[in-house]
Protein backbone atom coordinates (compact mmCIF):
# COMPACT_ATOMS: atom_id res chain seq x y z
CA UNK A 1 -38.12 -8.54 -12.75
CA UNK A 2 -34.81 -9.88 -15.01
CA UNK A 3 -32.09 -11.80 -13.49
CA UNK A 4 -28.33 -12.71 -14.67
CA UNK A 5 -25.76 -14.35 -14.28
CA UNK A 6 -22.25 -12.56 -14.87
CA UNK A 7 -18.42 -12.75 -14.06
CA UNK A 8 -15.26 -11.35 -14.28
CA UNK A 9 -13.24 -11.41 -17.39
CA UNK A 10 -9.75 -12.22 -17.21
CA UNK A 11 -6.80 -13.59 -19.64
CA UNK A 12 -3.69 -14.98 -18.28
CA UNK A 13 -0.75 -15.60 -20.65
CA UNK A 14 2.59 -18.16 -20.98
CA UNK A 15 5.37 -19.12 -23.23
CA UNK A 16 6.69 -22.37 -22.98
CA UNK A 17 9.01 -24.10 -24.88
CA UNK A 18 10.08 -28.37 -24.99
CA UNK A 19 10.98 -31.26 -27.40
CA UNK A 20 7.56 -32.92 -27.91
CA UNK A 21 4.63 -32.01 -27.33
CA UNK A 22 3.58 -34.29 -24.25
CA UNK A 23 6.30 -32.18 -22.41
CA UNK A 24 4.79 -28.66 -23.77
CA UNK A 25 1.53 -29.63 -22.57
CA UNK A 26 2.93 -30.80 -19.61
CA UNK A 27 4.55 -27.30 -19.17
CA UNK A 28 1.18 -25.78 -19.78
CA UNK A 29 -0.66 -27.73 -17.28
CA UNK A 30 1.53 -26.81 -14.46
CA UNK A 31 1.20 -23.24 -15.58
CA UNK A 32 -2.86 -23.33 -14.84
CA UNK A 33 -4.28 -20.81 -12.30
CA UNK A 34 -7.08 -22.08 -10.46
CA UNK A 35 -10.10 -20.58 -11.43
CA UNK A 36 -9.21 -20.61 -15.10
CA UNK A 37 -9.22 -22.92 -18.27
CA UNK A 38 -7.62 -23.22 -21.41
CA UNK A 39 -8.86 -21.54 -23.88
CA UNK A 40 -5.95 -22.11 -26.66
CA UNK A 41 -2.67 -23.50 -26.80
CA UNK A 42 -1.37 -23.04 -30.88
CA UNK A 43 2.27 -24.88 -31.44
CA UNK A 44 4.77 -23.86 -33.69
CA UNK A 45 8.23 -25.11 -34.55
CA UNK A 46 11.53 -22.93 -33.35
CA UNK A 47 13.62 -21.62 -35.97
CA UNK A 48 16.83 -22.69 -36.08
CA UNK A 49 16.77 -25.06 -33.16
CA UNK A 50 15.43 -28.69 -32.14
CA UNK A 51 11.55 -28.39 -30.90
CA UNK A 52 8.53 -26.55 -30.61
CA UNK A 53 6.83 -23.69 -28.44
CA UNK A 54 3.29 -22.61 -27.75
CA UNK A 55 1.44 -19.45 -26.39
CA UNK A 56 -1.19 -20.67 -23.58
CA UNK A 57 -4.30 -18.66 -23.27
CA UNK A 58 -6.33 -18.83 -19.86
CA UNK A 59 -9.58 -17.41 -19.33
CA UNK A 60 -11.29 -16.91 -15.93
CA UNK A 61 -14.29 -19.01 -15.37
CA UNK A 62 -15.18 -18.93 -11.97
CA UNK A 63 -16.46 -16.38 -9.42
CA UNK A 64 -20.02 -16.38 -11.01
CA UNK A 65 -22.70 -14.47 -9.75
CA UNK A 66 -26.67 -13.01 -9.71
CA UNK A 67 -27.96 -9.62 -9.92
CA UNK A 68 -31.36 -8.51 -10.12
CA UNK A 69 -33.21 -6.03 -11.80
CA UNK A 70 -35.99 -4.59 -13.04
CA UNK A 71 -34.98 -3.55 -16.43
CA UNK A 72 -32.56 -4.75 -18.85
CA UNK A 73 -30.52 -0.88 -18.33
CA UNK A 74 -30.84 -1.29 -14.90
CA UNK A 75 -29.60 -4.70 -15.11
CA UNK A 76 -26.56 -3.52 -17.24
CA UNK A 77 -25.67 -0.86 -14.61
CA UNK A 78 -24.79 -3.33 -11.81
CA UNK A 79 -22.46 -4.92 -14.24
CA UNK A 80 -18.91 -3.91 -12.79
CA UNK A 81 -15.82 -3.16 -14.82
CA UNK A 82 -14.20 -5.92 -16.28
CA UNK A 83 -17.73 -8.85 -15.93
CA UNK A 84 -19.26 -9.98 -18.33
CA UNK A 85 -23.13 -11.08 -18.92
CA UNK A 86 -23.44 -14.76 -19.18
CA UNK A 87 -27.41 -14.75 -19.32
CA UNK A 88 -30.48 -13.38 -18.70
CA UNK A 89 -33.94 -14.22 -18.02
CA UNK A 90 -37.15 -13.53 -16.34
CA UNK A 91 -37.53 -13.92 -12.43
């Protein structure tokens, strides 16, 4: 018998824009879902005009669960659209 662990795979996205970088961040921050972390966060100055922007990348990491199987295909057939595998191992 093989067990796993999987969950669901999801990005969320935002644009902000400030002066420094402590108020970016802080921008960022409040932009969190629960349920996700930040995964990236690259800067870059703005042309033309006085301070910087940044493209915030969440990625879902909750709502982790456990299938069972016997197999390793039949454990890969309970996997639904849009999980991932996180691990597997003998039960």
């Amino acid at each position: 018998m093989l067990a796993a662990l999987i969950r669901p795979v999801e990005s969320h996205t935002v644009e902000v824009a400030g002066i420094s970088l402590d108020e970016v961040y802080s921008q960022i921050e409040s932009h969190a879902p629960d349920g996700f972390d930040l995964v990236s966060a690259p800067v870059r100055m703005l042309k033309g005009a006085q301070g910087i922007e940044a493209t915030a990348r969440f990625d879902r990491r909750d709502g982790v669960r456990q299938i069972e199987a016997d197999d390793m295909a039949a454990l890969e057939a309970q996997i639904p659209e849009g999980w991932q595998m996180l691990s597997v191992w003998s039960s």
